[in-house]
Protein backbone atom coordinates (compact mmCIF):
# COMPACT_ATOMS: atom_id res chain seq x y z
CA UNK A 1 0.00 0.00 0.00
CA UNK A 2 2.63 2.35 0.63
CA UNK A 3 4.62 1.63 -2.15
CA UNK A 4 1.69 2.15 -4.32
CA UNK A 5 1.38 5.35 -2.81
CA UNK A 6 4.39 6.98 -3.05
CA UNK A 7 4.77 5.63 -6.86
CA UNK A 8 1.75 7.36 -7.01
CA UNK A 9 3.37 10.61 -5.86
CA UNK A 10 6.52 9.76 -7.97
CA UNK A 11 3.97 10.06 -11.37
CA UNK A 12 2.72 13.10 -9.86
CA UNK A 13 5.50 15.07 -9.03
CA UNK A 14 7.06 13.98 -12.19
CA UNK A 15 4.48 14.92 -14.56
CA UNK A 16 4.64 18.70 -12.46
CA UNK A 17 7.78 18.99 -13.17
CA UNK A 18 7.23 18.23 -16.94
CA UNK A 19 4.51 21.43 -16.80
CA UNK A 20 6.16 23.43 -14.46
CA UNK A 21 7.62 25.67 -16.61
CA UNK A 22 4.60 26.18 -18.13
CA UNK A 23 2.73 26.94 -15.08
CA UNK A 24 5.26 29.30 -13.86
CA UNK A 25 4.94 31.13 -17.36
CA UNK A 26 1.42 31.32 -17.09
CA UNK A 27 0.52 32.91 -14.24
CA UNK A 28 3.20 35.13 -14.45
CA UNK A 29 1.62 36.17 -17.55
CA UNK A 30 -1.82 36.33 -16.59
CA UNK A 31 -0.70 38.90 -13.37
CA UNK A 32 1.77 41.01 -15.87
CA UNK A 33 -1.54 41.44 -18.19
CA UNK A 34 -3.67 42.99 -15.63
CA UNK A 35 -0.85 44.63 -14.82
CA UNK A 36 0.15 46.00 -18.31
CA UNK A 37 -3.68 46.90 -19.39
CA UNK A 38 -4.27 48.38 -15.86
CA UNK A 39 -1.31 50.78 -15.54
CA UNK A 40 -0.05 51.59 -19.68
CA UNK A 41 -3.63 51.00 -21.71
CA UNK A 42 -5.71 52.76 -18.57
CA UNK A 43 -8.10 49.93 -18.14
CA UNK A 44 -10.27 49.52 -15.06
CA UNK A 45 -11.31 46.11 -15.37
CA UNK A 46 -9.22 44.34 -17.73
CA UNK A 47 -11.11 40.80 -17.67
CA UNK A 48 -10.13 40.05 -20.44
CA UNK A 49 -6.37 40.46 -20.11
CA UNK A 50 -5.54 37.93 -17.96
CA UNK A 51 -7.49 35.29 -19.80
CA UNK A 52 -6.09 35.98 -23.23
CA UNK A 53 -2.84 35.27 -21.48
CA UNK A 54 -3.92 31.88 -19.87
CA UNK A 55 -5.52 30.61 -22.61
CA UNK A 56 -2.81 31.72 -25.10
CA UNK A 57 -0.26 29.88 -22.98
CA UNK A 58 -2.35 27.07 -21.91
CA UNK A 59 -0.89 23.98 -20.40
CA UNK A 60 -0.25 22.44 -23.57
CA UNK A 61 2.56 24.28 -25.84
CA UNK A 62 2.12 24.89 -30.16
CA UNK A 63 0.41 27.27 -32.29
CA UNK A 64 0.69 29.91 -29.77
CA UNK A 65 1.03 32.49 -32.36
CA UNK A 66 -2.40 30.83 -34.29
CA UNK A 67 -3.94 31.18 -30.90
CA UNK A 68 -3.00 34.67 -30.09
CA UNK A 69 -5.07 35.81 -33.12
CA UNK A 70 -7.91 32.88 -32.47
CA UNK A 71 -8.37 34.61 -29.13
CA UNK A 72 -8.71 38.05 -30.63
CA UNK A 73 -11.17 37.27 -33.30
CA UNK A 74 -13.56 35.24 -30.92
CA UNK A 75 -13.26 37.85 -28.51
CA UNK A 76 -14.37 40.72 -30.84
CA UNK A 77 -16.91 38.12 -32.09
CA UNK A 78 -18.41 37.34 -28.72
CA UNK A 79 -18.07 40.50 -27.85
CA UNK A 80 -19.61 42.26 -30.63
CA UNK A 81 -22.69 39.67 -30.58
CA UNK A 82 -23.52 39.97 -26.87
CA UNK A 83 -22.91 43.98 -26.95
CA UNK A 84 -25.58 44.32 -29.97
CA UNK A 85 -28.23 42.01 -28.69
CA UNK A 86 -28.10 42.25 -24.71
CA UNK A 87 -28.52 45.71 -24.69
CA UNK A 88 -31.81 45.32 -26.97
CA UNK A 89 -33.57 41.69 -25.53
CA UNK A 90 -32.16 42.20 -22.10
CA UNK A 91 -30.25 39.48 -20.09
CA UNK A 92 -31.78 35.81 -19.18
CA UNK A 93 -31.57 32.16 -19.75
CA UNK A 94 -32.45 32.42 -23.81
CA UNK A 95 -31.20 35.58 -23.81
CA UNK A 96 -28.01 34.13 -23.16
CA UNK A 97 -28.08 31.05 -24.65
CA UNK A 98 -29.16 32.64 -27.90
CA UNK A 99 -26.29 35.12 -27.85
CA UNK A 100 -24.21 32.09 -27.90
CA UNK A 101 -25.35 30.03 -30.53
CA UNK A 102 -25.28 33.22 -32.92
CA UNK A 103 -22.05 34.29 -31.78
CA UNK A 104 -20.65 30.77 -31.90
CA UNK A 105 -22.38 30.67 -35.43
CA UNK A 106 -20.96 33.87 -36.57
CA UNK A 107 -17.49 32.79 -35.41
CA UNK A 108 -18.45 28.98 -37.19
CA UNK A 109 -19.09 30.92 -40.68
CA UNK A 110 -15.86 32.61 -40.22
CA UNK A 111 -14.14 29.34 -40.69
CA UNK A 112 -12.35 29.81 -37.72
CA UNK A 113 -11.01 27.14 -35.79
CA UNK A 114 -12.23 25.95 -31.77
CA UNK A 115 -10.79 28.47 -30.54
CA UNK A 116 -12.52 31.09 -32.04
CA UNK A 117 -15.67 29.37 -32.04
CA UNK A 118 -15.07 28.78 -27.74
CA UNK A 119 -13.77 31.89 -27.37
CA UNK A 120 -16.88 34.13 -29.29
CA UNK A 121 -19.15 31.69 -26.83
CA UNK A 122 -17.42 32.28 -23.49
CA UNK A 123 -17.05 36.27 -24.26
CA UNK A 124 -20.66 36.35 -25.44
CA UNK A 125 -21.56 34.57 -22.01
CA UNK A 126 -19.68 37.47 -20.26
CA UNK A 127 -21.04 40.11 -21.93
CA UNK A 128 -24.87 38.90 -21.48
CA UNK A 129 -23.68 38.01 -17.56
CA UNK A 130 -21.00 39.29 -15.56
CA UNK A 131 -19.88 42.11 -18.20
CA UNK A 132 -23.09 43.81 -19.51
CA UNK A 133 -22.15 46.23 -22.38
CA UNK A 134 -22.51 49.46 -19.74
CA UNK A 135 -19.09 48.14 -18.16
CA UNK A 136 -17.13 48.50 -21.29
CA UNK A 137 -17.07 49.02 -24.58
CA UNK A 138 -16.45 45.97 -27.57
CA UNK A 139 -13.49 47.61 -28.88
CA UNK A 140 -11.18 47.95 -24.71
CA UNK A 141 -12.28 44.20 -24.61
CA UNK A 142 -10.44 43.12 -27.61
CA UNK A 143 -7.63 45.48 -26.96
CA UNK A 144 -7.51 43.52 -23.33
CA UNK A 145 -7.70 40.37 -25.09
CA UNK A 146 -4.90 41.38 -27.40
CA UNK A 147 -2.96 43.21 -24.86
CA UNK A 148 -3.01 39.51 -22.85
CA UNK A 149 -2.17 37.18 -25.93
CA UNK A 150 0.66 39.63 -26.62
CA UNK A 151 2.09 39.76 -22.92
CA UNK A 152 1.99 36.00 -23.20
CA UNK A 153 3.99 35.66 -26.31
CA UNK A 154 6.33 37.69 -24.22
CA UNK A 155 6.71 36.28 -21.43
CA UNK A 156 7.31 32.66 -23.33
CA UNK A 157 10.08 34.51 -25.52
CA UNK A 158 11.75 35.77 -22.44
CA UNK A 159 11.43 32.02 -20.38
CA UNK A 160 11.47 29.96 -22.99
CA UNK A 161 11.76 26.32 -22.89
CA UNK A 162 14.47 24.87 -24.33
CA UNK A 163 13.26 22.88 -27.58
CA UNK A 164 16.00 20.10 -27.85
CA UNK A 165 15.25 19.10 -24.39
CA UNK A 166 11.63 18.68 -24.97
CA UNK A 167 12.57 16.88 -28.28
CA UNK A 168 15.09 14.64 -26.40
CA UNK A 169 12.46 13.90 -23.91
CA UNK A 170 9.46 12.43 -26.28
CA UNK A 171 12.03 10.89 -28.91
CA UNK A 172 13.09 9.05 -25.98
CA UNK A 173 10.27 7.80 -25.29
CA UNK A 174 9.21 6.94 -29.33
CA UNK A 175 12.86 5.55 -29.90
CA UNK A 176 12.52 2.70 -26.57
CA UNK A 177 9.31 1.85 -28.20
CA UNK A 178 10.64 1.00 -31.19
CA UNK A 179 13.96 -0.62 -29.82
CA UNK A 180 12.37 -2.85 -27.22
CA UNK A 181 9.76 -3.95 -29.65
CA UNK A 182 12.79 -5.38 -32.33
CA UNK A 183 14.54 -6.91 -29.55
CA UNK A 184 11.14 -8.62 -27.91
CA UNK A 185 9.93 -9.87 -31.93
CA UNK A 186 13.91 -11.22 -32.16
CA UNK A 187 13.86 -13.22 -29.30
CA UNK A 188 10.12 -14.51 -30.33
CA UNK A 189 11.37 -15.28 -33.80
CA UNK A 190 14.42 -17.07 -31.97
CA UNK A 191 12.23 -18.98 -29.57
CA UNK A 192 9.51 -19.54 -31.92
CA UNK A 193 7.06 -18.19 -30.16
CA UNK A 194 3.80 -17.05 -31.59
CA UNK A 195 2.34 -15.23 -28.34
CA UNK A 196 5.50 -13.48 -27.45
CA UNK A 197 4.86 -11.94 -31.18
CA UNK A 198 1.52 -11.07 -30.68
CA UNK A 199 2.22 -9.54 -27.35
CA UNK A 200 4.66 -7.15 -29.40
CA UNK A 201 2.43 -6.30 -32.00
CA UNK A 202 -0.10 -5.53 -29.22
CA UNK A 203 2.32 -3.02 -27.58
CA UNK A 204 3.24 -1.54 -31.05
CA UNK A 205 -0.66 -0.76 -31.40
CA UNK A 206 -0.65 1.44 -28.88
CA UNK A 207 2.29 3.16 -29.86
CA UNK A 208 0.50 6.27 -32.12
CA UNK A 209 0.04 8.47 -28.78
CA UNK A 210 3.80 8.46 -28.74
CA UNK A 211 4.45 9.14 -31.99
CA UNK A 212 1.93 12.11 -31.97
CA UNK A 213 3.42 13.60 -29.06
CA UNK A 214 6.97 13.59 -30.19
CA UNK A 215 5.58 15.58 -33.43
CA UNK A 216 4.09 17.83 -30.94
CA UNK A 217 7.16 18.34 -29.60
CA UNK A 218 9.07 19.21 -32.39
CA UNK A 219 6.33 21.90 -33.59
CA UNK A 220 6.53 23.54 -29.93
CA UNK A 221 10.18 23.69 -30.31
CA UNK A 222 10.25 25.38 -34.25
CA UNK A 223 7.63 28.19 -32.73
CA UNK A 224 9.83 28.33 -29.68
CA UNK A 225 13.05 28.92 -31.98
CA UNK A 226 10.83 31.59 -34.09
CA UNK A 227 9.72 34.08 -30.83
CA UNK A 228 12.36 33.50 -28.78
CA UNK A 229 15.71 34.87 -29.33
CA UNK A 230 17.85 33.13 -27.24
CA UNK A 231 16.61 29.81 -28.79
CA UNK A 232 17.52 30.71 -32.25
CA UNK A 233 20.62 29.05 -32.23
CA UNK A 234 19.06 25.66 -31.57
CA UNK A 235 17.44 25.52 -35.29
CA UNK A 236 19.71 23.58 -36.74
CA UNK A 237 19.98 21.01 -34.07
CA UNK A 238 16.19 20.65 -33.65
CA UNK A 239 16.85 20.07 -37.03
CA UNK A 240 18.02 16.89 -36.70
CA UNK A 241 14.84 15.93 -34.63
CA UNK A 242 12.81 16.91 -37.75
CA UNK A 243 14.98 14.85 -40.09
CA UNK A 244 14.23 11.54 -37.95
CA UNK A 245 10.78 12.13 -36.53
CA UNK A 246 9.31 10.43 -39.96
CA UNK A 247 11.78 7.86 -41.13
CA UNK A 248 11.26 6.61 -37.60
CA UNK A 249 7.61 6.91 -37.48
CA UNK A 250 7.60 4.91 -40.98
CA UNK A 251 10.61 2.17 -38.99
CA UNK A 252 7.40 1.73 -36.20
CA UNK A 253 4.92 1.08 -38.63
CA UNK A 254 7.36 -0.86 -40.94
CA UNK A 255 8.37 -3.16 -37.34
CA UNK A 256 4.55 -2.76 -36.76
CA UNK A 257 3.73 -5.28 -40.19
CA UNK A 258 6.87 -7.11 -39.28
CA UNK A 259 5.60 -8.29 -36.46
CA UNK A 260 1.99 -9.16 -38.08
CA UNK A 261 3.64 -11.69 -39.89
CA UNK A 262 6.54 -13.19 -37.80
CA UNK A 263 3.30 -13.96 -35.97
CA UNK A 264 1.89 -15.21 -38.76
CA UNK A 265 5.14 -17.50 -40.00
CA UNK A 266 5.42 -18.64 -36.47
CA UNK A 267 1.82 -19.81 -36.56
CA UNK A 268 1.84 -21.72 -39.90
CA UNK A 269 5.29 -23.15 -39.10
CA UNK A 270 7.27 -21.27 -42.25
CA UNK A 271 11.33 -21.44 -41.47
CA UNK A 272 12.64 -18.37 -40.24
CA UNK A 273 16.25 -17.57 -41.54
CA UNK A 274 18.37 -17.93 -38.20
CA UNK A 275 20.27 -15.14 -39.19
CA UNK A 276 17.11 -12.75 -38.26
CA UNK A 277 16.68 -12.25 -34.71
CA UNK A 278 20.96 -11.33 -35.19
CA UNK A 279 19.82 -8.50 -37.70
CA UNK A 280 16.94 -6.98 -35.57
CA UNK A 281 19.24 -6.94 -32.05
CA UNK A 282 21.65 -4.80 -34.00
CA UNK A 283 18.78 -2.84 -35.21
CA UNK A 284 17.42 -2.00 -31.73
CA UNK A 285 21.32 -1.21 -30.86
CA UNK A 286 21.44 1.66 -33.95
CA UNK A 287 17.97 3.04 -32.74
CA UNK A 288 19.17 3.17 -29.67
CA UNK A 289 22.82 4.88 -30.79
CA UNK A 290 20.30 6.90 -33.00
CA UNK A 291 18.82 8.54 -29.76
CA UNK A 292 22.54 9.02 -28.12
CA UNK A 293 23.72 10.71 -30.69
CA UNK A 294 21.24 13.15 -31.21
CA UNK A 295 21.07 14.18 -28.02
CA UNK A 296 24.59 14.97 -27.78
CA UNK A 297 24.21 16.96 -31.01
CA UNK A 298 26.17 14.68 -33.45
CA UNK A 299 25.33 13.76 -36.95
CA UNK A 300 24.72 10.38 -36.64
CA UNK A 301 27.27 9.07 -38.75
CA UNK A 302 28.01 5.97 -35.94
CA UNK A 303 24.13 5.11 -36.34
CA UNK A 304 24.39 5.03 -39.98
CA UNK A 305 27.36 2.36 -39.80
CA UNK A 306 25.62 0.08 -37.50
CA UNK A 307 22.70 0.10 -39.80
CA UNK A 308 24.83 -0.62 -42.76
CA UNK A 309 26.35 -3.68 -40.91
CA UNK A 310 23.55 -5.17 -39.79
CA UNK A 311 21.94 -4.89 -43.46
CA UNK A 312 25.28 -6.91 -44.70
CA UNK A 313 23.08 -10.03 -43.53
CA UNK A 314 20.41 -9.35 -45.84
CA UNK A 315 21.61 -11.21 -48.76
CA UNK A 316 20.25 -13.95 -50.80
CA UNK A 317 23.16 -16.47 -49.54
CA UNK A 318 22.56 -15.48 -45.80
CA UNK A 319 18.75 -15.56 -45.68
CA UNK A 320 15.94 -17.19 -47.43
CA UNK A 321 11.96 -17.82 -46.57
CA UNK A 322 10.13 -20.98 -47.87
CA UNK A 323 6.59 -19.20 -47.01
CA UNK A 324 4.70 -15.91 -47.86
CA UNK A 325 4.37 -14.58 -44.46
CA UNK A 326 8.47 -15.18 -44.29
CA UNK A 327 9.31 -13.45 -47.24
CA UNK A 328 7.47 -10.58 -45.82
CA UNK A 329 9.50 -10.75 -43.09
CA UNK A 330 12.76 -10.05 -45.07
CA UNK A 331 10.89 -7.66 -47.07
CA UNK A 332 10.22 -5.24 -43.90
CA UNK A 333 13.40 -6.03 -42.27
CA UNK A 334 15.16 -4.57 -45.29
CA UNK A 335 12.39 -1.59 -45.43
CA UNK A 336 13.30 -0.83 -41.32
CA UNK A 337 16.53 -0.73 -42.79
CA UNK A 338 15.64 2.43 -45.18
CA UNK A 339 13.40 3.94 -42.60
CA UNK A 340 16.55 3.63 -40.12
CA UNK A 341 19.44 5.05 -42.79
CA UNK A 342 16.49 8.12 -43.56
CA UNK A 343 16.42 9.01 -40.20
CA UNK A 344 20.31 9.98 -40.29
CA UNK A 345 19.70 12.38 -42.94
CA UNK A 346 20.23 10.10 -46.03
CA UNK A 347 17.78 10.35 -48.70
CA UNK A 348 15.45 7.35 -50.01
CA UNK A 349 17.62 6.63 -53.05
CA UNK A 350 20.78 7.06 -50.39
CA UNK A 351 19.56 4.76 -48.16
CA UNK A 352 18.81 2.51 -50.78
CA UNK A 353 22.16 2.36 -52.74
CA UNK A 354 23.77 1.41 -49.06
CA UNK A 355 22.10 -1.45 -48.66
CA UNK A 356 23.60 -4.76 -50.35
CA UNK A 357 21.26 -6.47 -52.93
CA UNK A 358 19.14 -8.87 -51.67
CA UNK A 359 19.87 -10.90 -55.00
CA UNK A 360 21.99 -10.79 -57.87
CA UNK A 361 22.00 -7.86 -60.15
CA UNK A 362 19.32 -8.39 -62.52
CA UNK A 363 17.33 -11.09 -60.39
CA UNK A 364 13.97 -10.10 -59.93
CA UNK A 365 14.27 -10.66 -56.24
CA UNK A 366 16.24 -7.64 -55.76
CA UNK A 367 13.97 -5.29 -57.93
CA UNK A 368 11.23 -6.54 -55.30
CA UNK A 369 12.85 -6.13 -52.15
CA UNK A 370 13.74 -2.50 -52.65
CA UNK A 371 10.11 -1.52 -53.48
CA UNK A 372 7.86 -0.04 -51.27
CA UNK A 373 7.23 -2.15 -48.01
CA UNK A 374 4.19 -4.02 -47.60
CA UNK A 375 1.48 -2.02 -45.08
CA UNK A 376 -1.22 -3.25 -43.95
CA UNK A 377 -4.58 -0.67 -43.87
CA UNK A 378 -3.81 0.06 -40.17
CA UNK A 379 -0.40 1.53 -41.22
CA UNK A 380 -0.59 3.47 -44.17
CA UNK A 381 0.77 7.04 -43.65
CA UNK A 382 -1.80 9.83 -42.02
CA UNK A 383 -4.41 6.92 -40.26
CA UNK A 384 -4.94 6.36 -36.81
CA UNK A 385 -3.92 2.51 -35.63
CA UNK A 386 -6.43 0.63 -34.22
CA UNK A 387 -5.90 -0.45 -30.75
């Protein structure tokens, strides 16, 4: 029980500090707004203000600047909505809840995006509640919501985070998904073991919500490089991040079919080449060098080797498959292969030409195992995985 608990704790405390920066830039934002529309614009009651700031920051990093102008135009929306009607039908429960749906609807026909739509709700709510249009006029309300967004954008510039470290932190997380899962599907394929398989294809399912956060990541570190100057020097090593995020998102959903049919040989009894587990060990050991080196800043020229020499396996003399589902197998161990070599900067056609032919030159074999890898529905680009 008390283990439980303080593990408990442990999450906790570890997910604060995670947003802890974030929390300390947001409510030093939102008491700076009041501040700045109070004493420079000559507000009185600067609602507004603090809550552009809050939601412009938000818990959650990206867009910032989209939401800075979202915030504005639902504002003015809500704003101007709730000042035309309330004055004229009065305040009251379809008073207000027709001020919302029109300026919700106005904001809607804008083609604006939640946001605006939440934002032109929440202000018209305000307006037709706590703010009646005798307390201020449409126009100091958007000026407090811009005054709020802008102070926001500010104070993020001036304590920003730093962008490689929250790339480091969710590529991490992505690249020990994908390593554990090729060590796990080597040892089933050298055990023969079916279930082991499956069990790694079920942890590869749920694998998406990692793979969307780590793109996350890398868009909350480009706007932090664009608005904050003292993160402008980290472009080019963020860069990096952006190189790898999707040749590595392609490796998970190329390890992702892999394991579909390993599961699938192992079940019908097909031969797998012995050499295979061998090849996907070294595979998990360049993902893993993958994430060392770019979090020390390298190019990751060592990564690139230790791909190349694990791919020295994949030859016809080496390995060979007597069933579909096996074939496959080569054919996605050899497209892992690509992803892996893309994700140190090489192109397609580089990646390509550093692998050895799987055959011959002229033998059909190799013009088919340097197509495009087989994908199931499930992991075509731009789809969500099933669970």
């Amino acid at each position: 029980m008390v283990g439980a608990v303080r593990e408990a704790v442990g999450r906790a405390l570890t997910r604060w500090r995670g947003a802890a920066l974030v929390i300390v830039q947001t409510a030093l934002s939102a008491g700076l707004a009041w501040v700045v529309a109070t004493l420079v614009v000559g507000h009185q009651h600067p609602f507004f203000a603090p809550i552009a700031a809050v939601v412009c920051l938000g818990v959650s990093l990206g867009q910032r600047l989209r939401r800075v102008s979202e915030l504005v135009v639902g504002v003015s929306v809500g704003v101007g909505v709730g000042d035309a009607l309330i004055g004229w039908i009065g305040s009251g429960p379809w008073q207000i809840a027709l001020v919302v749906a029109l300026a919700m609807s106005a904001a809607v026909l804008l083609d604006g995006g939640s946001v605006i739509a939440l934002q032109a709700g929440s202000s018209a709510v305000l307006v037709a509640t706590l703010l009646p249009p005798s307390a201020g006029g449409g126009f100091d309300r958007m000026i407090d919501a811009l005054t709020g967004g802008l102070v926001g954008l500010a104070v993020a510039a001036l304590l920003p985070a730093n962008p490689v470290t929250v790339a480091q932190r969710q590529l991490k997380a992505l690249t020990n998904t994908l390593s554990s899962a090729l060590r796990n599907l080597a040892e089933a394929l050298a055990e023969k073991d079916a279930v082991k398989a499956a069990g790694v294809l079920a942890e590869l399912r749920t694998s998406q919500g990692t793979i969307d956060d780590f793109k996350t990541a890398l868009q909350t570190g480009s706007e932090i490089t664009k608005i904050a100057p003292i993160r402008w020097r980290s472009k080019d090593e963020l860069g990096r991040y952006h190189t790898a995020a999707g040749p590595v998102d392609y490796a998970i959903r190329n390890t992702r079919v892999l394991a579909r049919r390993s599961m699938a040989a192992l079940k019908a009894g097909e031969r797998i080449p012995d050499g295979v587990p061998e090849v996907l060990k070294d595979y998990a050991d360049a993902v893993d060098c993958l994430k060392g080196e770019l979090e020390k800043g390298r190019e990751p020229r060592q990564t690139r080797e230790a791909v190349r020499d694990a791919a020295r396996l994949l030859t016809a003399r080496r390995l060979g498959g007597d069933g579909f589902s096996s074939k496959v197998v080569l054919a996605q161990i050899r497209s892992v292969a690509v992803d892996l070599l893309q994700a140190t900067g090489l192109s397609r056609g580089e990646a390509m030409e550093a692998l050895p032919p799987l055959s011959p030159p002229g033998d059909a074999g190799d013009r088919a195992g340097v197509g495009e890898p087989a994908r199931d529905r499930e992991d075509r680009p731009g789809r969500t995985n099933r669970p």
